[in-house]
Protein backbone atom coordinates (compact mmCIF):
# COMPACT_ATOMS: atom_id res chain seq x y z
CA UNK A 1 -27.11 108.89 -46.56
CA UNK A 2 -27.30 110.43 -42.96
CA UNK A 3 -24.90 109.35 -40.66
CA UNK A 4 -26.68 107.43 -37.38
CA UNK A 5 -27.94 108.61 -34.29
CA UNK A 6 -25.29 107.23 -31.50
CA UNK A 7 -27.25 106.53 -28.27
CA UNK A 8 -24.50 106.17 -26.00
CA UNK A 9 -21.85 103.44 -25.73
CA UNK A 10 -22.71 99.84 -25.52
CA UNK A 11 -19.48 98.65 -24.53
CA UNK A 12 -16.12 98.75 -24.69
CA UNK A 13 -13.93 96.03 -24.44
CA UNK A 14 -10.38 95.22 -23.94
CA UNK A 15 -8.21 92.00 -23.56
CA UNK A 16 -7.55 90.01 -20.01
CA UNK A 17 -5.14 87.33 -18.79
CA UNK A 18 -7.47 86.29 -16.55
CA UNK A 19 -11.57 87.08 -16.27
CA UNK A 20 -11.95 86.03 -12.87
CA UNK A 21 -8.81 87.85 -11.90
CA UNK A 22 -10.22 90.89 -13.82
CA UNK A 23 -13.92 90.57 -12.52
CA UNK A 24 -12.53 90.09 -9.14
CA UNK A 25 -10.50 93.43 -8.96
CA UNK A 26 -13.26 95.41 -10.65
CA UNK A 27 -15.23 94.25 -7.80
CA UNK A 28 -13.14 95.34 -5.31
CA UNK A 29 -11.12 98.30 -6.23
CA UNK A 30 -13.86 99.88 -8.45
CA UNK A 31 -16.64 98.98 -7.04
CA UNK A 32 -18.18 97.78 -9.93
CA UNK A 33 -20.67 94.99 -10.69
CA UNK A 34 -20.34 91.60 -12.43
CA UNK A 35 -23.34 91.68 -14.93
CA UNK A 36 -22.96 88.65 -17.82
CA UNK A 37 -20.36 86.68 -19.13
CA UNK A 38 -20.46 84.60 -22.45
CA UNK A 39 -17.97 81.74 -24.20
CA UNK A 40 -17.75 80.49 -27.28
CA UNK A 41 -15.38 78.10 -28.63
CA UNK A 42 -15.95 79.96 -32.26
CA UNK A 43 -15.80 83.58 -33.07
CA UNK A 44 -19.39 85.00 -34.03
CA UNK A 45 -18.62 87.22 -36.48
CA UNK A 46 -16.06 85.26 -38.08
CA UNK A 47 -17.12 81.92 -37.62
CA UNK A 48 -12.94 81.45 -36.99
CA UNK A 49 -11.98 78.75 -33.68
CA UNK A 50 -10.89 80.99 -31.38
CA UNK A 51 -12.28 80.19 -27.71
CA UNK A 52 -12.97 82.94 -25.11
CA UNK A 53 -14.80 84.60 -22.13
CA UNK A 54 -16.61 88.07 -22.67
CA UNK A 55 -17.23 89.16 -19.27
CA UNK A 56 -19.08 92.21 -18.56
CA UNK A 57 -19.03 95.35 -15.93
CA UNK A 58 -21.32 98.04 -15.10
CA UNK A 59 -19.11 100.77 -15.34
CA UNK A 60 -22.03 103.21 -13.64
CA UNK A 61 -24.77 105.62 -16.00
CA UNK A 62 -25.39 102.86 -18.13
CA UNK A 63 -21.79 102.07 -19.37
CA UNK A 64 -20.64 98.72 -19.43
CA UNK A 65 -16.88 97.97 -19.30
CA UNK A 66 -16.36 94.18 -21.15
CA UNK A 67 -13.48 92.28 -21.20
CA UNK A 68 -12.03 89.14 -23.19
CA UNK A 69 -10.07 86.18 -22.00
CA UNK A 70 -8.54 84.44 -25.19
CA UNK A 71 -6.18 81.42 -23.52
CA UNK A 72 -5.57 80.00 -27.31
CA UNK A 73 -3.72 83.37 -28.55
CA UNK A 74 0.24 84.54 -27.76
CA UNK A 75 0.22 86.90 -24.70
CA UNK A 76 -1.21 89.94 -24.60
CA UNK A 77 1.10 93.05 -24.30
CA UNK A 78 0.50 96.41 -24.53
CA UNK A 79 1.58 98.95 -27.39
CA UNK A 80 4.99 99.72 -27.67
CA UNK A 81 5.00 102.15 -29.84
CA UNK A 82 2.82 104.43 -28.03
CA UNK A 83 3.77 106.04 -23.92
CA UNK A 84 2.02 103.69 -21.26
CA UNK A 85 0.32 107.21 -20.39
CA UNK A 86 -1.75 107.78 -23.43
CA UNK A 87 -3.83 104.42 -23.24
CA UNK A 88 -6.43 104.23 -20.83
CA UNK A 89 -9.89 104.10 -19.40
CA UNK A 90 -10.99 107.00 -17.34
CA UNK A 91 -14.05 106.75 -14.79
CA UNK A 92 -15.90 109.66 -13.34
CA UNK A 93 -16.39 109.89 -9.96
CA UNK A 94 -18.88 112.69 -7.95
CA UNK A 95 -16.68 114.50 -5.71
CA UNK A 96 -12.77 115.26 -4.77
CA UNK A 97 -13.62 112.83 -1.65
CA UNK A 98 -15.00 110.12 -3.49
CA UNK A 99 -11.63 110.36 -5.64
CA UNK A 100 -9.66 110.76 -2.36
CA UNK A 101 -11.73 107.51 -0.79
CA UNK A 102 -10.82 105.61 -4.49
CA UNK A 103 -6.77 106.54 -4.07
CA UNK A 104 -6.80 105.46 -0.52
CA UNK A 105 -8.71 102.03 -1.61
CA UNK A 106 -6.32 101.12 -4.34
CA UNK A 107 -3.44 102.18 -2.36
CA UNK A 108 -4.96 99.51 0.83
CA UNK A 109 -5.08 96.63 -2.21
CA UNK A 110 -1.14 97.60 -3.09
CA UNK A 111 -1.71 99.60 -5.96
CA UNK A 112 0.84 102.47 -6.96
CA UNK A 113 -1.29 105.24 -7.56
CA UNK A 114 -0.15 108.99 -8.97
CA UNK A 115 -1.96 111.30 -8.43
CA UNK A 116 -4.51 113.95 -7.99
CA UNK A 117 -3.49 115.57 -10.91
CA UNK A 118 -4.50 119.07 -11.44
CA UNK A 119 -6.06 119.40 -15.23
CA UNK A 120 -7.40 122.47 -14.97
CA UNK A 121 -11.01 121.43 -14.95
CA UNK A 122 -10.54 118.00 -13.37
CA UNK A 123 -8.58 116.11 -11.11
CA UNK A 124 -7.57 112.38 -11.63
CA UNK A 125 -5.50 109.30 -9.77
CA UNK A 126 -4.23 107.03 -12.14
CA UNK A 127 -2.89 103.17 -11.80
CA UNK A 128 -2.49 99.60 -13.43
CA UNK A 129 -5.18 96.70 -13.77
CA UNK A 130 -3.77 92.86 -13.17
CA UNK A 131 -3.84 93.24 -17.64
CA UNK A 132 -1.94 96.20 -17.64
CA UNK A 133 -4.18 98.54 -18.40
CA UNK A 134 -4.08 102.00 -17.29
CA UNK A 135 -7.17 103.83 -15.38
CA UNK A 136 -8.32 106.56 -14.61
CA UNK A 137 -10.69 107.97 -11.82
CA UNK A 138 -11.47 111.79 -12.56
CA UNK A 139 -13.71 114.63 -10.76
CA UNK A 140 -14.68 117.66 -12.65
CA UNK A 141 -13.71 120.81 -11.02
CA UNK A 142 -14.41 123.12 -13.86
CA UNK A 143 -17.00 125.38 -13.70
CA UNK A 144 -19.61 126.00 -16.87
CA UNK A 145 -17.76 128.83 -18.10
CA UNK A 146 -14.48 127.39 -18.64
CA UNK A 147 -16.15 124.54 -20.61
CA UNK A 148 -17.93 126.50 -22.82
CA UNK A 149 -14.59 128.06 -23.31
CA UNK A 150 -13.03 125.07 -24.03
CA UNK A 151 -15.95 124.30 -26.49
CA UNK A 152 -15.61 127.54 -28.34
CA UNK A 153 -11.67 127.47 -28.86
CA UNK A 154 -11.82 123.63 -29.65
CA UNK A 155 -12.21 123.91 -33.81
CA UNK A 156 -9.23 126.25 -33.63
CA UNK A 157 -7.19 124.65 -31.40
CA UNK A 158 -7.59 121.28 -33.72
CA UNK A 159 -7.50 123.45 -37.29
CA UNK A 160 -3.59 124.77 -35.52
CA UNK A 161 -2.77 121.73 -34.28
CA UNK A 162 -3.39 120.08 -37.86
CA UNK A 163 -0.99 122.69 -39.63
CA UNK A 164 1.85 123.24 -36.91
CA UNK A 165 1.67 119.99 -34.76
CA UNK A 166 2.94 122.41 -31.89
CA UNK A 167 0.73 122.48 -29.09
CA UNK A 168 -1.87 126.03 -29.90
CA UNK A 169 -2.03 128.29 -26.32
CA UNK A 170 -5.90 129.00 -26.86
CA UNK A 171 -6.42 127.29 -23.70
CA UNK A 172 -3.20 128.07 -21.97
CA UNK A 173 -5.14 129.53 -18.75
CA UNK A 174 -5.98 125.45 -18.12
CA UNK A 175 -2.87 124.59 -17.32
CA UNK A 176 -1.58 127.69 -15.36
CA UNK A 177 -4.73 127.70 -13.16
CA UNK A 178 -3.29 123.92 -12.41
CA UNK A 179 0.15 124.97 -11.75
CA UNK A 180 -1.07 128.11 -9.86
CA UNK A 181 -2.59 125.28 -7.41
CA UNK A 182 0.29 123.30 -6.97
């Protein structure tokens, strides 16, 4: 058996308090648009009682960012056994003044943002949805050469990270070109 052909991403979806809430700050600090939204009192796939909303978002290039609102289950929360940091959705954006124009639109709607941060071959803002959920709004600065770089060291970086679980300096210029900048 051949594993399948992946076309792309149909959707990803997360949990919501509240999906007008949620559709309603999509709108306005991502700029994205409200495309469907389904309910069902029973689960699909499970057949179990379990009513919710599925809204959906177009996230931009044919991704679609979907969301549920399930008022019959305990509160949602958030991981605790893994850093607020390491969770989270991460859009692209064109250019540094599109990302600039995004920080100072989230920061006019009261959002703490941090950020740009310097990664070497992008720079990102970060902040908190009304769920909790941490985004991300990146711009590629990298330039073809350091990706194929990045390409060619990745199977070795990932082989010595499996063995040592110590973070492997194949890449090491990434993160001194960022601090070099700071």
């Amino acid at each position: 058996m051949a594993a399948p052909k992946i076309d792309g991403i149909h959707h990803v979806a997360y949990r919501c308090k509240d999906a007008k809430e949620t559709v309603d700050f999509y709108q306005r600090v991502m700029g994205m648009d409200f495309q469907l939204a389904f309910a069902e009192n029973e689960v699909p796939s499970t057949g179990e009682h379990d009513p919710y909303m599925h809204i959906f978002l177009d996230a931009g290039g044919g991704n679609v960012l979907a969301f549920f609102e399930l008022p019959e289950q305990p509160d949602m929360d958030r991981d605790q056994n893994t850093p607020a940091w390491v969770q989270h959705i991460a859009f692209k954006v064109d250019t540094l003044d599109d990302l600039m124009a995004a920080k100072a639109n989230a920061e006019a709607e009261g959002l703490e943002v941090l950020g740009p941060t310097h990664h070497g071959i992008f720079k990102s803002i970060y902040f908190f949805d009304p769920n909790g959920h941490r985004l991300e709004l990146a711009c590629d600065i990298g330039t073809e050469e350091e990706m194929a770089e990045l390409r060619r060291v990745a199977p070795a970086m990932l082989e010595e990270w499996s063995r040592t679980k110590k973070a492997p300096q194949h890449a090491a210029w990434l993160h001194e070109k960022a601090r070099d900048e700071h």
